[in-house]
Protein backbone atom coordinates (compact mmCIF):
# COMPACT_ATOMS: atom_id res chain seq x y z
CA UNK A 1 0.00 0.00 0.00
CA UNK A 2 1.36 3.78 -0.93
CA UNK A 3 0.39 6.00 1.94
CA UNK A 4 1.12 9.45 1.68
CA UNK A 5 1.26 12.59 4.70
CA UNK A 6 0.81 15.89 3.94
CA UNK A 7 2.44 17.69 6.62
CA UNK A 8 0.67 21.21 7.53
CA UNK A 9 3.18 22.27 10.51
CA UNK A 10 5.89 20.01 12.45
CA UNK A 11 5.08 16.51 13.36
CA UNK A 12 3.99 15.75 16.90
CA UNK A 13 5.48 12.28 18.03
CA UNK A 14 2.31 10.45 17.72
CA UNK A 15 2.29 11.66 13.95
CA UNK A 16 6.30 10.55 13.94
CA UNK A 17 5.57 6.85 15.47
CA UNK A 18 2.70 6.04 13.42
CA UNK A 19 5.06 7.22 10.28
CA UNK A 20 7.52 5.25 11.28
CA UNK A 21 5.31 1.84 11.62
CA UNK A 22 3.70 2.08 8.59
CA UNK A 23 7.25 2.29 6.67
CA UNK A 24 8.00 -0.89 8.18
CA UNK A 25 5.55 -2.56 6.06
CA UNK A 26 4.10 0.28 3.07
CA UNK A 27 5.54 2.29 1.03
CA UNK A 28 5.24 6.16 2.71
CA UNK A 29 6.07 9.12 1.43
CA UNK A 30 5.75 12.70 3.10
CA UNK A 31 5.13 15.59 1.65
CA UNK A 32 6.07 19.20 3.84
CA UNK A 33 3.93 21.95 2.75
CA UNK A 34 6.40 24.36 4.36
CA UNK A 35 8.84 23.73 1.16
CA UNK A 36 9.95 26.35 -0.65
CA UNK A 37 10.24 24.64 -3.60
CA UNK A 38 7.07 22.48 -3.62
CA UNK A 39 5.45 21.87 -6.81
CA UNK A 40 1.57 21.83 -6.22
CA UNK A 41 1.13 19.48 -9.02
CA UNK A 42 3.32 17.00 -7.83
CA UNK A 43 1.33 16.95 -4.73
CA UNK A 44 -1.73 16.32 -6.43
CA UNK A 45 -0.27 14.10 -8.72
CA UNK A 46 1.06 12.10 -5.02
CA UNK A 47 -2.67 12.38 -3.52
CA UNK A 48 -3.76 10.40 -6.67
CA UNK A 49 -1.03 7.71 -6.79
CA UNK A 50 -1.59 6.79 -3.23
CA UNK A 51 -4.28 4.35 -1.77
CA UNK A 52 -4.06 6.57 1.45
CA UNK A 53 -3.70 10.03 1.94
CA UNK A 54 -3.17 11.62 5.70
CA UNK A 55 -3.27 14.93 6.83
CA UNK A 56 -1.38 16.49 9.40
């Protein structure tokens, strides 16, 4: 499974465990909104690709 979390401000430790136990066994990839050089249609095109989509 391709999980991806869209991080709105830092990442409180729950939001860092559960990260880290779902790469253990899916595919996760995080996306910081904070980036300066964030392409908006890469992040869509991310929200599509993956089967799960969290916000933080």
């Amino acid at each position: 499974m391709k999980i991806l979390h869209i991080i709105n401000d830092d990442l409180s430790d729950l939001a860092k465990e559960i990260i880290d136990l779902q790469s253990q066994a899916h595919e996760v990839k995080i996306v910081k909104l904070s980036d300066k050089e964030l392409s908006y249609e890469a992040v869509v095109d991310d929200i599509f690709s993956c089967d799960r989509v969290v916000s933080w």
